[in-house]
Protein backbone atom coordinates (compact mmCIF):
# COMPACT_ATOMS: atom_id res chain seq x y z
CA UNK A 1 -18.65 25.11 -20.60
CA UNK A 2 -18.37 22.42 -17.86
CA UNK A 3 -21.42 22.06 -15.52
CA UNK A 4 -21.36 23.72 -12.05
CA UNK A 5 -19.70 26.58 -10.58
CA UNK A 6 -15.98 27.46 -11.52
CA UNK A 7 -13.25 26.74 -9.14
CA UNK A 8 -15.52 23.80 -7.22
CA UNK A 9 -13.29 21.59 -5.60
CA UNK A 10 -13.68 17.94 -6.14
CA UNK A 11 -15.40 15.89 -3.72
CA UNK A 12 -13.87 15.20 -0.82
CA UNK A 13 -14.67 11.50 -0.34
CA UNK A 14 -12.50 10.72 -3.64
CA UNK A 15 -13.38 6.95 -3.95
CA UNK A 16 -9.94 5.24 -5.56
CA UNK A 17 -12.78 2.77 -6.55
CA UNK A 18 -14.20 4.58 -9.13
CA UNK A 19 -10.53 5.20 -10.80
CA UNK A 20 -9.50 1.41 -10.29
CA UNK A 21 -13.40 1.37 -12.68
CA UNK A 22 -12.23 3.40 -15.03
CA UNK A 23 -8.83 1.95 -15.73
CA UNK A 24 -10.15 -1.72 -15.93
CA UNK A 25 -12.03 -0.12 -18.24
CA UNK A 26 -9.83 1.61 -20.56
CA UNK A 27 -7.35 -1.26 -20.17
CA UNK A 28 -10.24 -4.03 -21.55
CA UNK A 29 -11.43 -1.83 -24.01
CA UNK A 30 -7.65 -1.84 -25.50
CA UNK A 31 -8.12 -5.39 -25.50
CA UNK A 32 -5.81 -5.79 -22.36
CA UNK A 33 -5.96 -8.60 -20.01
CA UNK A 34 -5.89 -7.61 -16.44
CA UNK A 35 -2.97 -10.32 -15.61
CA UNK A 36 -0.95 -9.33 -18.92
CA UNK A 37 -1.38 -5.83 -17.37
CA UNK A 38 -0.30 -7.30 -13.87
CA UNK A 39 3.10 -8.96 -15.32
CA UNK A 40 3.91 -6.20 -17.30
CA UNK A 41 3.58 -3.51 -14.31
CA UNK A 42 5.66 -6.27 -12.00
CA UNK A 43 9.01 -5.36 -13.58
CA UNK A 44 11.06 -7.19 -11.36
CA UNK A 45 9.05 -10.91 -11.55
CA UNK A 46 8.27 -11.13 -7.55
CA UNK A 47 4.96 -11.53 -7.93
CA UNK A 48 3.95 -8.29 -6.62
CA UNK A 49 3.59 -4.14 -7.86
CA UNK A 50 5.55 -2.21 -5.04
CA UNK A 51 4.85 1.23 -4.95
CA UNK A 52 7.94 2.01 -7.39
CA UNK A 53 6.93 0.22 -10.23
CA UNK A 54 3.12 1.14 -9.50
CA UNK A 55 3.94 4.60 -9.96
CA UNK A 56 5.57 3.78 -13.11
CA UNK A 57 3.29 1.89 -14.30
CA UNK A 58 0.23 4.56 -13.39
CA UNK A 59 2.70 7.18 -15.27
CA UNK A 60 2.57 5.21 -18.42
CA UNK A 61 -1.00 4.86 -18.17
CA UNK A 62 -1.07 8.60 -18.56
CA UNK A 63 -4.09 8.40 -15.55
CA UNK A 64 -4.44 11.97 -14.37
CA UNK A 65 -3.71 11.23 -10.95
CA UNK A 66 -1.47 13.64 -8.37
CA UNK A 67 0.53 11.95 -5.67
CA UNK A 68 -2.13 11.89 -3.39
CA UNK A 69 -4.47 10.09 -5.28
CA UNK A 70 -2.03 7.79 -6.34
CA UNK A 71 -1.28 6.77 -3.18
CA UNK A 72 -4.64 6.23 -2.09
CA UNK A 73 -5.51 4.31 -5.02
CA UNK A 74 -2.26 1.85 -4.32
CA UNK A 75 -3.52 1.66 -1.08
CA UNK A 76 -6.98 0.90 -2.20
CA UNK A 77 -5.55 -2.29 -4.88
CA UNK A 78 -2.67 -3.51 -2.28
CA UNK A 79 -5.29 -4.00 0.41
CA UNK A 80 -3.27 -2.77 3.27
CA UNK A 81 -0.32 -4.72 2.56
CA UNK A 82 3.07 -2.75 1.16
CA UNK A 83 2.83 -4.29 -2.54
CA UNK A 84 -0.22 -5.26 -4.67
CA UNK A 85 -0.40 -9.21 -5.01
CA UNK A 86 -1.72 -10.51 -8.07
CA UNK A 87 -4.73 -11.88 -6.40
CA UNK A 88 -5.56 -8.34 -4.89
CA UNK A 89 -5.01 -6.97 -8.27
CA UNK A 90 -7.52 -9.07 -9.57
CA UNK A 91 -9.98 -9.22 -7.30
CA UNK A 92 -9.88 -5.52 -7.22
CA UNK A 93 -9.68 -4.99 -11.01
CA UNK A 94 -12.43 -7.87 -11.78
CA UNK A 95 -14.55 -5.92 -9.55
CA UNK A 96 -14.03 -2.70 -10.79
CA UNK A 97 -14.96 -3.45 -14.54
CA UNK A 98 -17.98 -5.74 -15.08
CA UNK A 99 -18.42 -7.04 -18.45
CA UNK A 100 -20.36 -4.45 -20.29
CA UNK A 101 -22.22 -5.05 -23.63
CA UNK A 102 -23.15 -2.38 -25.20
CA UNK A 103 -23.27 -3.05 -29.20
């Protein structure tokens, strides 16, 4: 039985922070590098994940995510700017997965 009452609702400061952790995550622990994952998710070569193929690319992730939350996270990794650069990406994604050790 999960912890808490039934029916809470989540949080309301939902921190896209804490997802962008958890997919660096799960992407380095499948042995992914975060630029492979960048040019792979930049379908069309410009450089940059617009919101199309971000929302593809989130899809095949499988992340549990509604629309909401995925647009706040693309907000969160694109910095305010209309696609997610490569050096946002990273910046973001470094920061949201530190190395961890734990063998």
């Amino acid at each position: 039985k999960a912890p808490g009452p039934p029916g809470r609702p989540p949080p309301p400061a939902w921190e896209a922070a804490d997802v962008a952790v958890a997919w660096g995550a799960a992407l380095r622990a499948k042995g992914q590098d975060m630029r492979q994952v960048f040019n792979a998710l930049d379908e069309n070569g410009d450089g940059e994940i617009d919101t199309a193929e971000f929302e593809k690319g989130v899809r095949n992730e499988n992340l549990d995510l509604d629309m909401a939350k995925r647009a706040i996270l693309f907000e969160y990794l694109a910095q305010g700017t209309p696609a997610i650069s490569l050096a946002a990406w990273m910046s973001r994604m470094a920061v949201a997965s530190p190395p961890q050790d734990h063998h």
